[in-house]
Every structure is written in structure tokens, then in C-alpha cells.
Protein backbone atom coordinates (compact mmCIF):
# COMPACT_ATOMS: atom_id res chain seq x y z
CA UNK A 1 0.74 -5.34 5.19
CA UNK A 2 3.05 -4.19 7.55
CA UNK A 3 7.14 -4.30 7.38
CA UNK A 4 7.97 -7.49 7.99
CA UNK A 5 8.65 -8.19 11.59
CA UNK A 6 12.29 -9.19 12.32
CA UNK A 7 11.79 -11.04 15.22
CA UNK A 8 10.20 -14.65 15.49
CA UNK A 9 6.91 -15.64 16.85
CA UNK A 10 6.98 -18.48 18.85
CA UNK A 11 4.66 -21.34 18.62
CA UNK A 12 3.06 -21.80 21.70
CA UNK A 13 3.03 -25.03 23.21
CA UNK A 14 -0.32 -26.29 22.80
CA UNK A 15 0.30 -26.16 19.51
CA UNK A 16 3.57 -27.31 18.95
CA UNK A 17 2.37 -30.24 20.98
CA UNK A 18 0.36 -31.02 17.82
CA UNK A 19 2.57 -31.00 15.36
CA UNK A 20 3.55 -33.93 13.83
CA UNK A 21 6.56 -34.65 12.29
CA UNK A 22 5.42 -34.52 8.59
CA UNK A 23 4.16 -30.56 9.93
CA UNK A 24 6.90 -28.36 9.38
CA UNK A 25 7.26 -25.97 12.86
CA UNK A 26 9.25 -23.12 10.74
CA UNK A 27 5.92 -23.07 8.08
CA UNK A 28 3.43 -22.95 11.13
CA UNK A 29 6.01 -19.65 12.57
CA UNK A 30 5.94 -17.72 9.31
CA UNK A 31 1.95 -17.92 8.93
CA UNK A 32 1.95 -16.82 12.61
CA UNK A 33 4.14 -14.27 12.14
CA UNK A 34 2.72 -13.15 9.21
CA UNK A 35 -1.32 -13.36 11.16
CA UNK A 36 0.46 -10.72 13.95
CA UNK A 37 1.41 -8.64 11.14
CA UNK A 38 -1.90 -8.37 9.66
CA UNK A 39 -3.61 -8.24 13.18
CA UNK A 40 -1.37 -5.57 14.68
CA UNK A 41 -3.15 -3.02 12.25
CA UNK A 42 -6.30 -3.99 12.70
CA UNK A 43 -8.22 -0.76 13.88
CA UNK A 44 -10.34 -2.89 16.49
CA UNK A 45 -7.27 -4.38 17.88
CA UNK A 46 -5.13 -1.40 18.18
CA UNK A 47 -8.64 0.11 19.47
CA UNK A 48 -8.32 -2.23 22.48
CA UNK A 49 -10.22 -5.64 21.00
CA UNK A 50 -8.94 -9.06 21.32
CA UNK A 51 -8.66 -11.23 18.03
CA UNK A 52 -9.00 -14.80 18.36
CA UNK A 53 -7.48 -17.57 16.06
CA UNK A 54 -8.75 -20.92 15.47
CA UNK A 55 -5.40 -22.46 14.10
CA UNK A 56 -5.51 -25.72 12.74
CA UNK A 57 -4.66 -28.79 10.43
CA UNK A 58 -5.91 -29.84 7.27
CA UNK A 59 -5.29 -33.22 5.23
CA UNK A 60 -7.89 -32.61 2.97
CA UNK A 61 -8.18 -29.87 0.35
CA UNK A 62 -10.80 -29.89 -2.40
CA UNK A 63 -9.19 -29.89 -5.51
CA UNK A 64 -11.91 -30.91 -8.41
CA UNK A 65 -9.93 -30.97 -12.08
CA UNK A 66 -6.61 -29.74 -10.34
CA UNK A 67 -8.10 -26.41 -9.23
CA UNK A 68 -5.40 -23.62 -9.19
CA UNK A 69 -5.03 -20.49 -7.21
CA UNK A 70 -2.84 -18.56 -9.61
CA UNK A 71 -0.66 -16.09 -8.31
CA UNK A 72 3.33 -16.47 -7.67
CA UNK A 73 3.47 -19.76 -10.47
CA UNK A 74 0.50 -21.36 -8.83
CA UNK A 75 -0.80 -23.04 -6.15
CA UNK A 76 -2.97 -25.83 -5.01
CA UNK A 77 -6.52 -24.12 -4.63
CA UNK A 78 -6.92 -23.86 -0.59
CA UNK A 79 -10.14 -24.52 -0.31
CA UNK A 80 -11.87 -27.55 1.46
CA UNK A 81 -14.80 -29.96 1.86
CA UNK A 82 -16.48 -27.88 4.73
CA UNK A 83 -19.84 -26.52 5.02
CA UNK A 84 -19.61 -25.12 8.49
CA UNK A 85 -16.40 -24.93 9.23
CA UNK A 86 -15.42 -28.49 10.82
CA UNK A 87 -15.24 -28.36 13.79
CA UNK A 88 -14.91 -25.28 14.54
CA UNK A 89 -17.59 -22.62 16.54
CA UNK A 90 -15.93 -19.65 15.45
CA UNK A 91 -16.85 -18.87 12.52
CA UNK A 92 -19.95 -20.66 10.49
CA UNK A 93 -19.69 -20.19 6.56
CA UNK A 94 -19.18 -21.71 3.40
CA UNK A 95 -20.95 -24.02 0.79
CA UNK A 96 -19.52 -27.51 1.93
CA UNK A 97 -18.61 -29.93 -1.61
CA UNK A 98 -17.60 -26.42 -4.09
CA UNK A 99 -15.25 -23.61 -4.55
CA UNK A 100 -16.02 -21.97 -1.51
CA UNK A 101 -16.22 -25.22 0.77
CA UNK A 102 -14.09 -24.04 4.17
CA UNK A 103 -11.37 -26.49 4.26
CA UNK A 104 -12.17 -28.90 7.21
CA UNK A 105 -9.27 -28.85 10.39
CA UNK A 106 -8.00 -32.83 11.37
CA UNK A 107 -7.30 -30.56 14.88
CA UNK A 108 -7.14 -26.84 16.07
CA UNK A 109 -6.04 -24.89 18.37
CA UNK A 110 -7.81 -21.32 19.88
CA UNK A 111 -5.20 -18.91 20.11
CA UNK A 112 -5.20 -15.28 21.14
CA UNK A 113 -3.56 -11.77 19.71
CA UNK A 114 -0.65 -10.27 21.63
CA UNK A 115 -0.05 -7.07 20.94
CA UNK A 116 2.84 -6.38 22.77
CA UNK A 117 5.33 -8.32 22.93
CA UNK A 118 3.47 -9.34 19.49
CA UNK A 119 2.61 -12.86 19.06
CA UNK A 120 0.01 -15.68 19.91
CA UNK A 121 -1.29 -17.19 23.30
CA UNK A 122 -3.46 -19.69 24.53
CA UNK A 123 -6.51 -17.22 25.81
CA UNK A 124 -7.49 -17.70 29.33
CA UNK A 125 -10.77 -18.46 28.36
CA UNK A 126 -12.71 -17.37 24.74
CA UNK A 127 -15.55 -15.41 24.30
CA UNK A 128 -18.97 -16.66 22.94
CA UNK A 129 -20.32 -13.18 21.98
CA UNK A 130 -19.25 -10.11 20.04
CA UNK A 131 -15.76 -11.22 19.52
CA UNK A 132 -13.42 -10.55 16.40
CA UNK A 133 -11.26 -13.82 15.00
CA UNK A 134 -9.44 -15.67 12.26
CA UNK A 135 -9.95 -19.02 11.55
CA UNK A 136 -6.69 -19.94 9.75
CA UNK A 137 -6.50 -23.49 7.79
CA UNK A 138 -2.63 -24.37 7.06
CA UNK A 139 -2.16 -28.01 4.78
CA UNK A 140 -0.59 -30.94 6.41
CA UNK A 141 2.35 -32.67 5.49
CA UNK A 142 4.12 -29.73 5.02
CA UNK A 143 7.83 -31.64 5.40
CA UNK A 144 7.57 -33.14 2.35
CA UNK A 145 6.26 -30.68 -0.10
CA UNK A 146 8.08 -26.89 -1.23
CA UNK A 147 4.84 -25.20 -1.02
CA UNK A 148 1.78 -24.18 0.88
CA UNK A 149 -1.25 -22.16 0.13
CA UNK A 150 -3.02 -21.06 3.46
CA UNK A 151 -6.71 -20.35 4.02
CA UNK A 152 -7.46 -17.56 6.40
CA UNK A 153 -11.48 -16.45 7.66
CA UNK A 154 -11.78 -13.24 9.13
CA UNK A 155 -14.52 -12.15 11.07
CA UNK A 156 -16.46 -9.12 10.18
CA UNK A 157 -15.20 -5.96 11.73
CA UNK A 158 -11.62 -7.29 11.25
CA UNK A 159 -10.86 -6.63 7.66
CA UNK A 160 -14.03 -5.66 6.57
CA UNK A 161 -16.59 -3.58 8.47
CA UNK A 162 -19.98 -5.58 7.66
CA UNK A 163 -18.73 -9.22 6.15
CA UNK A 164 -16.66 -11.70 6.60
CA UNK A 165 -13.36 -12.06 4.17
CA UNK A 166 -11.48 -14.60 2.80
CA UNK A 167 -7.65 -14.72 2.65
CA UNK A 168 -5.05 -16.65 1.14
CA UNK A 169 -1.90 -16.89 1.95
CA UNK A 170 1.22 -18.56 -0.64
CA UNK A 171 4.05 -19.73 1.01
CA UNK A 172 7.21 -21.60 -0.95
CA UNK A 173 10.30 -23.31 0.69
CA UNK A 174 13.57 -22.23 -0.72
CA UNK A 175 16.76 -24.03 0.85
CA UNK A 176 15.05 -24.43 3.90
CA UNK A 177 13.12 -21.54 4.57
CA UNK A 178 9.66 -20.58 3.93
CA UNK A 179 8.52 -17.57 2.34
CA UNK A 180 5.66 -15.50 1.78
CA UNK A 181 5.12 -15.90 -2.20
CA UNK A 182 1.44 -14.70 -2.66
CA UNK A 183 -1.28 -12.90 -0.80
CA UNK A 184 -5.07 -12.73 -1.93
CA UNK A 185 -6.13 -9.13 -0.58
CA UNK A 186 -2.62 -7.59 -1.36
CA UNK A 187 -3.22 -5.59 -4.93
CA UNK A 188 0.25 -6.04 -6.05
CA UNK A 189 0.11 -9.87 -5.95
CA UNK A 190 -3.04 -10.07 -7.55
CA UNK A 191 -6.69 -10.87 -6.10
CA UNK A 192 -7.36 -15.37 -6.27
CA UNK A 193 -8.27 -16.91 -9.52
CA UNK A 194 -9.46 -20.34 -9.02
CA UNK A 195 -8.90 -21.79 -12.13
């Protein structure tokens, strides 16, 4: 990962127009932030590629026998009831009912990579070929509860040349602000264990 960036990344307003109240704004910033990080390295992008983001809600995370994803003290496992993705067209994948389900989005939003100034927008229009995105499931109710495990889907040629890749994000609250606590492809904080 990058340094972290200093600045902010704003919500845009299609999707802070979805936000409910129990949705915590300054969690959906951070995993934003954090995304731009990730996707301001990206070879394709800084090759001249746009990266999409399906960005959206989810109320419902599978969680047979109190599945953990370890790292940091422990998280809910962030994985979901999907098969294809909800309702999403971006990216099709999973085994729907198991481990490996996609978590299913109550709403999204399609977003597009900035590069400069970094940050998100709401794409003119989005491609339905040869494209490069992220399909990025953050839990709901995130005013009430200190922690949040994020599910991120990245398209091959993103992170990984020839496959798609799976990344999870651990966030905690303390006094008020949210941090980054955990990160699945990030060898010092140790790879997901679903236990």
C-alpha cells in the first residue's frame, strides 16, 4: 500500500444521498480513501485505464457457527449469501450459500477512479467491455457497532494479471474515528483465516 494519503476523499453525492443514518459517512471516506490508495498504483491505471467501483450496502453477511476472519483480534467473516454478485453486472463470481458466497449489496453505487485530484466520481457513463473494477461490499449499520470488515472484488488485470482477487479490508472505531486495523493481501497483517 501506499503512504497514507493526508487529504480526505469526499463522498460523492450520489452516494451520500444513500446513506442512512445508521451508515456512518466517516467509515464509507476511509474505505474510499483507502480504494484510491490501492488504485493509484495500479499499473493499468497509472498506464492510462479507468477503474470502476461498484460501491454498495450490505445488511446481510453469512456468518455460519460465528465464522471469523482473524487478523487484528478478529472480525466478523465478510463474506455473503451471493452467488452472482446481487445485483451487480460488474463482476460475476462466487458460490452463493458458503465461504466464498459474494456478500449481496441492499443498494450500490458505480463510481469511477480519479487520479488526479485523487478520489471517486460518478462516471459519465460505464463501460460494458474490457474494463478494470472493484466491487467493494461495506456492512450496514455501521453507527452502532466499533468495527467493520470490508469485502473488496477486483477484476483481473487490477491486482492480479489473469484472475480475479479477493480483498478484505478491517476497519475499528476508536473515539470516533475509524481506522484501518487489517488488510488480507498485505503480508505483514497476515493473509484471511476463516475460522
Amino acid at each position: 500500500m501506499t503512504d497514507r494519503l493526508q487529504a480526505s476523499v469526499a463522498l460523492p453525492i450520489v452516494l451520500k444521498e444513500r446513506l442512512s443514518a445508521e451508515n456512518d459517512p466517516a467509515l464509507w471516506e476511509e474505505v474510499l480513501k483507502l480504494l484510491a490508495e490501492d488504485a493509484s498504483i495500479l499499473k493499468p491505471v497509472t498506464n492510462g485505464s479507468r477503474l470502476y467501483a461498484e460501491v454498495g450496502v450490505c445488511s446481510h453477511w453469512l456468518r455460519p457457527h460465528q465464522a471469523r476472519w482473524t487478523p487484528a483480534g478478529g472480525f466478523a467473516a465478510p463474506v455473503g449469501y451471493g452467488g452472482a454478485g446481487g445485483n451487480t453486472k460488474f463482476i460475476q463470481h462466487g458460490a452463493g450459500f458458503s465461504s466464498t458466497g459474494l456478500p449481496l449489496f441492499d443498494w450500490s453505487v458505480r463510481l469511477q477512479f480519479n487520479p488526479a485530484p485523487i478520489g471517486w466520481v460518478i462516471p459519465e457513463k460505464v463501460p460494458t467491455k474490457r474494463f478494470i473494477s472493484v466491487r467493494v461490499a461495506v456492512p450496514s449499520r455501521t453507527t452502532r457497532h466499533r468495527q467493520a470488515a470490508v469485502h473488496t472484488l477486483w477484476s483481473p488485470r487490477t491486482l492480479d494479471a489473469k484472475r480475479e482477487r479477493t480483498v478484505l479490508y478491517g476497519f475499528r472505531n476508536l473515539n470516533g474515528v475509524w481506522e484501518l486495523k487489517a488488510c488480507s493481501r498485505d503480508g505483514e497483517r497476515t493473509d484471511p483465516a476463516l475460522h
